[in-house]
C-alpha atoms as a PDB file:
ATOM      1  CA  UNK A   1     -10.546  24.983   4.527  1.00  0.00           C
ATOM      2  CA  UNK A   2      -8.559  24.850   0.864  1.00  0.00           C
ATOM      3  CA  UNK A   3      -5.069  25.861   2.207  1.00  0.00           C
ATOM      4  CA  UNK A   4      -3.664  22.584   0.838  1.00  0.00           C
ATOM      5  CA  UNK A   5      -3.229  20.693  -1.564  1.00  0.00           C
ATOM      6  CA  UNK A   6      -2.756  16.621  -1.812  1.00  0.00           C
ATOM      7  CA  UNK A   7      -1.555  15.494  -5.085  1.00  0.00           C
ATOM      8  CA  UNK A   8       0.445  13.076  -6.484  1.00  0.00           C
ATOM      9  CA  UNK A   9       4.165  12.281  -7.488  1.00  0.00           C
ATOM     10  CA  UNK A  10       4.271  12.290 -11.446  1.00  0.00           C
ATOM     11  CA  UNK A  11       6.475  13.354 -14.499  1.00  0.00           C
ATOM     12  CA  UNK A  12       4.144  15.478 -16.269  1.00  0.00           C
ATOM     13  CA  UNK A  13       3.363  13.671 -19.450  1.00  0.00           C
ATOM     14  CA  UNK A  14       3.672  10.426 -18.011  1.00  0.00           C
ATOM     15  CA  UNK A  15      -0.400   8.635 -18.887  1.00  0.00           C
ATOM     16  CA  UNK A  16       0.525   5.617 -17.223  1.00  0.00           C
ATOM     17  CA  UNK A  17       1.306   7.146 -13.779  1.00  0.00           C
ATOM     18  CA  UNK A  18      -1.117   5.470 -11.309  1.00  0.00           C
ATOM     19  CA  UNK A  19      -0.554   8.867  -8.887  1.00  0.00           C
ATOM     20  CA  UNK A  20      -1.892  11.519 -10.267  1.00  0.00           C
ATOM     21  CA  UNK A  21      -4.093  12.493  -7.674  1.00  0.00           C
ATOM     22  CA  UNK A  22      -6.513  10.449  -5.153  1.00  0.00           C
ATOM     23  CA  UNK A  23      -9.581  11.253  -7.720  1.00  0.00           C
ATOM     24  CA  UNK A  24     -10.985   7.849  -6.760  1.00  0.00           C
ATOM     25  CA  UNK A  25     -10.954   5.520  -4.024  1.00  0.00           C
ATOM     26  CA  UNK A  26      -7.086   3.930  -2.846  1.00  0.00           C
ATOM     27  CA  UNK A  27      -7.035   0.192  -3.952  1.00  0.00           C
ATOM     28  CA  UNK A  28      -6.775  -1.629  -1.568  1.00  0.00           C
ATOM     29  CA  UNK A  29      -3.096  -3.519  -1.131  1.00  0.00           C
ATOM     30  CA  UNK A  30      -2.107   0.083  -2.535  1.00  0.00           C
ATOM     31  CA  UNK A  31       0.406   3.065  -1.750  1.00  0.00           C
ATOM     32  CA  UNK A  32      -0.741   6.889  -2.534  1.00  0.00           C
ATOM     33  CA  UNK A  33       2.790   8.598  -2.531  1.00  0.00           C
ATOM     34  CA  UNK A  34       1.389  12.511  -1.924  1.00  0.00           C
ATOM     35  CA  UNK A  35       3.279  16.098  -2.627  1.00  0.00           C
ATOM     36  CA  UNK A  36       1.228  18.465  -0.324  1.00  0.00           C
ATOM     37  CA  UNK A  37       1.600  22.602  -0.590  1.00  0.00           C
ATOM     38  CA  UNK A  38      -0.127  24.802   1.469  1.00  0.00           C
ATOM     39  CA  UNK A  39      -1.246  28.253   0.092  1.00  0.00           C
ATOM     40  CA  UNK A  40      -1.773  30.693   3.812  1.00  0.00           C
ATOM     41  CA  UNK A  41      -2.061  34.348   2.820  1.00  0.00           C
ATOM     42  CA  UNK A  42       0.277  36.084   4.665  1.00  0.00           C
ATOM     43  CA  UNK A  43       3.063  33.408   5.270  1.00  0.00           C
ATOM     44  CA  UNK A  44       5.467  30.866   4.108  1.00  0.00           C
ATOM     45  CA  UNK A  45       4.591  27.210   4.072  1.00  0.00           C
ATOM     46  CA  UNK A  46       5.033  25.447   7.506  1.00  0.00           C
ATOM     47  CA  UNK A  47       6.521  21.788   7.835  1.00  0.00           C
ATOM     48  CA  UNK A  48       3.583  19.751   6.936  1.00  0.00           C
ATOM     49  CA  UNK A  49       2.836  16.174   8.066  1.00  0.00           C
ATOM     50  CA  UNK A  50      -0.108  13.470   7.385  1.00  0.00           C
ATOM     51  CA  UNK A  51      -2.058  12.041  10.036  1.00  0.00           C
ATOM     52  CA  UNK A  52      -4.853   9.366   9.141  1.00  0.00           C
ATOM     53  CA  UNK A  53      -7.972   9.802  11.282  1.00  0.00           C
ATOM     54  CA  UNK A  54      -8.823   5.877  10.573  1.00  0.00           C
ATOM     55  CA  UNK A  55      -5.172   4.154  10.330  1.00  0.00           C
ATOM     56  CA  UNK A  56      -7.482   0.713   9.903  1.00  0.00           C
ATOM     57  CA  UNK A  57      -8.712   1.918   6.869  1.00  0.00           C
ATOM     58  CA  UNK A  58      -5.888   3.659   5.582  1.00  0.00           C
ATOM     59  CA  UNK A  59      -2.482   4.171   7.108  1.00  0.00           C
ATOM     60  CA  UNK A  60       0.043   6.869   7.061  1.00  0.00           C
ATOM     61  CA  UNK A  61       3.578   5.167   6.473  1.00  0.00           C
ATOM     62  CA  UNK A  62       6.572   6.545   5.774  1.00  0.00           C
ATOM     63  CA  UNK A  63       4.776   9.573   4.149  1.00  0.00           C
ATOM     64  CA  UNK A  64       2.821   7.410   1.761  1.00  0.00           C
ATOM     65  CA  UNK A  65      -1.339   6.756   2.034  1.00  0.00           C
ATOM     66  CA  UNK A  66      -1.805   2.988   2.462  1.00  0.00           C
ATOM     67  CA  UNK A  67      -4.960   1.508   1.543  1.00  0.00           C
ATOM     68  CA  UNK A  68      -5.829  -1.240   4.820  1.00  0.00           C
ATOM     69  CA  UNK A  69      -9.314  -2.046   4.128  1.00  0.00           C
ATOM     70  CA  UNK A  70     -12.610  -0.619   2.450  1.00  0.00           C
ATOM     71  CA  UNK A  71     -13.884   2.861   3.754  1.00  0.00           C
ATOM     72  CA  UNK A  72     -13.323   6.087   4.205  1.00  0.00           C
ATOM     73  CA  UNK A  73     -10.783   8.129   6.677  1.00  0.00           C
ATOM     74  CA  UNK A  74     -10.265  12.053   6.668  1.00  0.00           C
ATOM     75  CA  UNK A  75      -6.416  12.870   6.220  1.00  0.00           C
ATOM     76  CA  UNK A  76      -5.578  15.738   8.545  1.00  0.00           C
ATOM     77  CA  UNK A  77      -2.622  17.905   7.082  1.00  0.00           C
ATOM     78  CA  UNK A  78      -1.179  19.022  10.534  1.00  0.00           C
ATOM     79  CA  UNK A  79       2.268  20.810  11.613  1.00  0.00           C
ATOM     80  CA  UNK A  80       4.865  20.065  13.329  1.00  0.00           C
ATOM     81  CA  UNK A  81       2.921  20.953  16.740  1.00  0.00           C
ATOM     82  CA  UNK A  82      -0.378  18.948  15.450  1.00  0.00           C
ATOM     83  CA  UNK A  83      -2.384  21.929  14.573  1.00  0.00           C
ATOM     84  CA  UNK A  84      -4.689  21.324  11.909  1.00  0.00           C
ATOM     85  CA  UNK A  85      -3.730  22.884   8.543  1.00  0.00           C
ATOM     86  CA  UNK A  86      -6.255  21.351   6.488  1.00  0.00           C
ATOM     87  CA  UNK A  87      -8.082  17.975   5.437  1.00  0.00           C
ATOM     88  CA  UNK A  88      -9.617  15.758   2.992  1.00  0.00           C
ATOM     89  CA  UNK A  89     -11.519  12.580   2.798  1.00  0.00           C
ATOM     90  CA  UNK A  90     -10.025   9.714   1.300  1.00  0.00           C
ATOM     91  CA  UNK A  91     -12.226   6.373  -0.033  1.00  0.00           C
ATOM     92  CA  UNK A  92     -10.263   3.032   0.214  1.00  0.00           C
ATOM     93  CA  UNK A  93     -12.226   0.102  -2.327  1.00  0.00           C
ATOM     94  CA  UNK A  94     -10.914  -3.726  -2.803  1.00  0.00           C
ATOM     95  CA  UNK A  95     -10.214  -4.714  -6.143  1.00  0.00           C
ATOM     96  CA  UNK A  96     -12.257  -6.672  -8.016  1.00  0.00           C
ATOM     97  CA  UNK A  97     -10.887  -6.268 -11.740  1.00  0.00           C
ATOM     98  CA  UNK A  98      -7.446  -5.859 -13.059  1.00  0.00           C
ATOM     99  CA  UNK A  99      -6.548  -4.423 -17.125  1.00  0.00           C
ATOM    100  CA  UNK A 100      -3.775  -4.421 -17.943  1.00  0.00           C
ATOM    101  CA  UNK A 101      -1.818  -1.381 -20.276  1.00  0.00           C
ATOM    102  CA  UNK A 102       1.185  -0.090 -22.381  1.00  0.00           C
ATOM    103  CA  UNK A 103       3.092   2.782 -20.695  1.00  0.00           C
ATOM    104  CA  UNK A 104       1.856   5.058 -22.700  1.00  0.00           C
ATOM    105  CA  UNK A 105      -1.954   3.936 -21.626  1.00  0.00           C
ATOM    106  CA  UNK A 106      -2.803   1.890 -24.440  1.00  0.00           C
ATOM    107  CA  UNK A 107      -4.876  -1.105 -23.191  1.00  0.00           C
ATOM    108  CA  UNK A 108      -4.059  -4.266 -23.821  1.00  0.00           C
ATOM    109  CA  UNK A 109      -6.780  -6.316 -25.132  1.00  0.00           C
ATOM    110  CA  UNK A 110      -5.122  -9.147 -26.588  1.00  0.00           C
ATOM    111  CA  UNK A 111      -1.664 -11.562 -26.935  1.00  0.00           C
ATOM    112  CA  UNK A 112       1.506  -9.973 -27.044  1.00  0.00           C
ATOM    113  CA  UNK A 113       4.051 -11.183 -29.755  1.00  0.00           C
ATOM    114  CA  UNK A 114       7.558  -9.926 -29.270  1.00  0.00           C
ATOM    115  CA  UNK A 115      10.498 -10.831 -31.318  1.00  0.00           C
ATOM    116  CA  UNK A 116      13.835 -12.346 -28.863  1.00  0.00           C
ATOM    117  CA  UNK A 117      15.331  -8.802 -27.228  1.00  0.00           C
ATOM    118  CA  UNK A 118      12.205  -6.788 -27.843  1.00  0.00           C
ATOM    119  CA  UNK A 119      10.466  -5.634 -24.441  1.00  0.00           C
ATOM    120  CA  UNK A 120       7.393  -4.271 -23.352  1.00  0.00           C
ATOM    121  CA  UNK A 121       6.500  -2.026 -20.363  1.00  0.00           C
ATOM    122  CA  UNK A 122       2.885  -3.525 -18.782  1.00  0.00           C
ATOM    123  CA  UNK A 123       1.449  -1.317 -16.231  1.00  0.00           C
ATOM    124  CA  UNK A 124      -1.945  -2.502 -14.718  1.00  0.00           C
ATOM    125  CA  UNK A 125      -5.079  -0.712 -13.958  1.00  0.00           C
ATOM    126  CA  UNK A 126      -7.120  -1.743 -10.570  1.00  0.00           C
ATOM    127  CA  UNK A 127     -11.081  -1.022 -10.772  1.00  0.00           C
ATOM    128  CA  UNK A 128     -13.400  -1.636  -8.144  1.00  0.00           C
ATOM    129  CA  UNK A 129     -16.755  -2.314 -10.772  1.00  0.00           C
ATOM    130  CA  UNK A 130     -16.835   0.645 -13.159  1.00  0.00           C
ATOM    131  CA  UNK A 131     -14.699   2.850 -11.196  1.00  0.00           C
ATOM    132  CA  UNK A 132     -10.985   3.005 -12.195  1.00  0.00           C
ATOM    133  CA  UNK A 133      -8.600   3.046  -8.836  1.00  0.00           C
ATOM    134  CA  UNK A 134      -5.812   5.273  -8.034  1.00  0.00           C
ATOM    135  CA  UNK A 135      -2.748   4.046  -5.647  1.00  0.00           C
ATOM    136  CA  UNK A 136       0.551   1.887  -6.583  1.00  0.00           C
ATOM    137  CA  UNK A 137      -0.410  -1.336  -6.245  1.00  0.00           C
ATOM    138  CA  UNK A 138       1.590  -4.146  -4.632  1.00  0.00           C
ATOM    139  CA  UNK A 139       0.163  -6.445  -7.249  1.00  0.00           C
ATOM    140  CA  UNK A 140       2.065 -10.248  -7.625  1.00  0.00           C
ATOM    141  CA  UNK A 141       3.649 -10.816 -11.211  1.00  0.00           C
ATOM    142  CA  UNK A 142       3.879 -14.541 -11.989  1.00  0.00           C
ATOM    143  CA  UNK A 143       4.773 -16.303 -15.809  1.00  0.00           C
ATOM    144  CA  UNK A 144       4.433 -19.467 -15.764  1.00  0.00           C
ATOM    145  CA  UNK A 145       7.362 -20.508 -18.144  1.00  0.00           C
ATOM    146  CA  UNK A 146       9.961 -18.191 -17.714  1.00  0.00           C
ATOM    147  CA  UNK A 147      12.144 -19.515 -20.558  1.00  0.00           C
ATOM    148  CA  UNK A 148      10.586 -17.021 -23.074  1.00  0.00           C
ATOM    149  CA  UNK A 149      10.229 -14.208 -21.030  1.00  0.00           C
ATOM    150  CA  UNK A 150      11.914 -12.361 -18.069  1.00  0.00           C
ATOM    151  CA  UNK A 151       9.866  -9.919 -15.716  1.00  0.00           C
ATOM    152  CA  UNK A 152      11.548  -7.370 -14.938  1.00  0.00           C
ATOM    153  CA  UNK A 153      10.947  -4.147 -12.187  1.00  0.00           C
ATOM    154  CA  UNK A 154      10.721  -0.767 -13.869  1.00  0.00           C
ATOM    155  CA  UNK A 155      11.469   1.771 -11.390  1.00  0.00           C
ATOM    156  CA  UNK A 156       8.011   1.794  -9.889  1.00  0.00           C
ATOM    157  CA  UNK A 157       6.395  -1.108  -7.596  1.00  0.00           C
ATOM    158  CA  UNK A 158       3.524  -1.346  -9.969  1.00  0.00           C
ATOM    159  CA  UNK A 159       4.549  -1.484 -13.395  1.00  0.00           C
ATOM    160  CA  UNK A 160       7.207  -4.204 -15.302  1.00  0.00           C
ATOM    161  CA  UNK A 161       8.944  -4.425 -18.198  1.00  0.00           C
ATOM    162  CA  UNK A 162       8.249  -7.826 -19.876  1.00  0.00           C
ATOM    163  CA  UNK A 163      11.711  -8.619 -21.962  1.00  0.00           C
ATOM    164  CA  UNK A 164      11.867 -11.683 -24.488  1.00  0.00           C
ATOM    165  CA  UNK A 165      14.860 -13.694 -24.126  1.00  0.00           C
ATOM    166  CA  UNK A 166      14.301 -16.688 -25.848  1.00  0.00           C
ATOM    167  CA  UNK A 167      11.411 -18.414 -28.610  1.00  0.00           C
ATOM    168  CA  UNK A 168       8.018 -19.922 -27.082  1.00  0.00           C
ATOM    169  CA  UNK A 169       4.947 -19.170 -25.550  1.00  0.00           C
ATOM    170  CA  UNK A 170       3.883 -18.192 -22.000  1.00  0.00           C
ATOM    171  CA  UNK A 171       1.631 -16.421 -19.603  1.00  0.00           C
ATOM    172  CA  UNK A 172       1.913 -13.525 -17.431  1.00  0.00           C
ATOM    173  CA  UNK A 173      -0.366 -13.019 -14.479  1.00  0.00           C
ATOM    174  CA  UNK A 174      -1.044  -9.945 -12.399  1.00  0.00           C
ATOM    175  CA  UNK A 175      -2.703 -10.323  -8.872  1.00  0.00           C
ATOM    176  CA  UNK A 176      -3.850  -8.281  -6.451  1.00  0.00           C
ATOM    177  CA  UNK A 177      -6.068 -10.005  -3.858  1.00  0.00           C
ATOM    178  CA  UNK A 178      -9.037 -11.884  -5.391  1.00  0.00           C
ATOM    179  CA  UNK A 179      -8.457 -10.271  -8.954  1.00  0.00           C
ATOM    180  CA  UNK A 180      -6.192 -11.119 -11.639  1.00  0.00           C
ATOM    181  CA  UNK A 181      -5.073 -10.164 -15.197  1.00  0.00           C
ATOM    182  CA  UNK A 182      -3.422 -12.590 -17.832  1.00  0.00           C
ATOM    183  CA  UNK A 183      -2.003 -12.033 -20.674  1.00  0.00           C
ATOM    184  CA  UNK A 184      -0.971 -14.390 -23.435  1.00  0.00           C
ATOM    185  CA  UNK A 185       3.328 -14.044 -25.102  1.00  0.00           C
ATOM    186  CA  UNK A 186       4.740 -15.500 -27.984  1.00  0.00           C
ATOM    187  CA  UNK A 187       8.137 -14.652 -28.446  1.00  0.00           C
ATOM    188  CA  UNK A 188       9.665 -15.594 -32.002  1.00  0.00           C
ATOM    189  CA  UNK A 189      13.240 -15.532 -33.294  1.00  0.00           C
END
């Protein structure tokens, strides 16, 4: 029908922003936070609402996309009295490997050295196989010696900012279901 649009809610130069647009499959254990606009000749833009033909697959909460389970479910873009403005088809995919990045997009391939009140922003990447995954993840961040290191939220459910606090060594680990990242810290004085 192409009278709207679904994107997603990002700052425009921001390469680490997991939201861009549902281009792939919705991870799932993720959120797709989605701007819609409608473009109707002749009229202004109505109220617009989301309505998930498969809520087992993927839900509509609180205006975000929720990814439930592996499939596919057509998102109906519907007013205020249900009628139909538009649609698309959204693909839902579990997670089988996690990478994990620098803000800026950088991927991390290695240990992470920081010096006592340095910090890092980590934000991880979900693929399911080859294919990259869009959605903010509800992934679990773990270290497992917190002396060295505090783990800190970021403004966005997905990403954290990793600040040193004292000298040693430690892990962090980033889960989301069956997959997991880790990532080796030393912090020095």
């Amino acid at each position: 029908m192409h009278q709207a649009t679904l994107v997603g809610q990002c700052a425009a130069n921001d390469a680490a922003c997991a939201r861009k647009a549902p281009l792939a499959p919705i991870a799932i254990g993720s959120r797709f936070y989605p701007e819609v606009s409608t473009e109707i000749a002749g009229t202004s833009s109505p109220n617009l609402r989301l309505e998930s033909a498969e809520p087992s697959v993927l839900a509509v909460e609180d205006g975000a996309l929720v990814a439930k389970s592996a499939g596919t479910s057509a998102v109906l873009i519907t007013t205020d009295d249900g009628s139909v403005v538009d649609f698309v088809h959204v693909w839902v995919a579990p997670v089988t490997q996690i990478t994990l990045a620098r803000r800026d997009g950088e991927r991390i391939a290695g240990a992470i050295g920081l010096a006592v009140g340095e910090d890092i922003t980590i934000v991880p990447a979900l693929f399911n196989g080859a294919q990259k995954l869009a959605g903010d993840s509800a992934a679990v961040w773990s270290v497992d010696n917190a002396g060295p290191l505090a783990i800190l939220q970021d403004g966005s459910s997905d990403r954290r900012r990793l600040r040193a606090r004292a000298p040693g060594k430690t892990k962090v680990t980033v889960a989301l279901g069956d997959a997991k990242a880790t990532i080796d810290v030393e912090v020095v004085p």
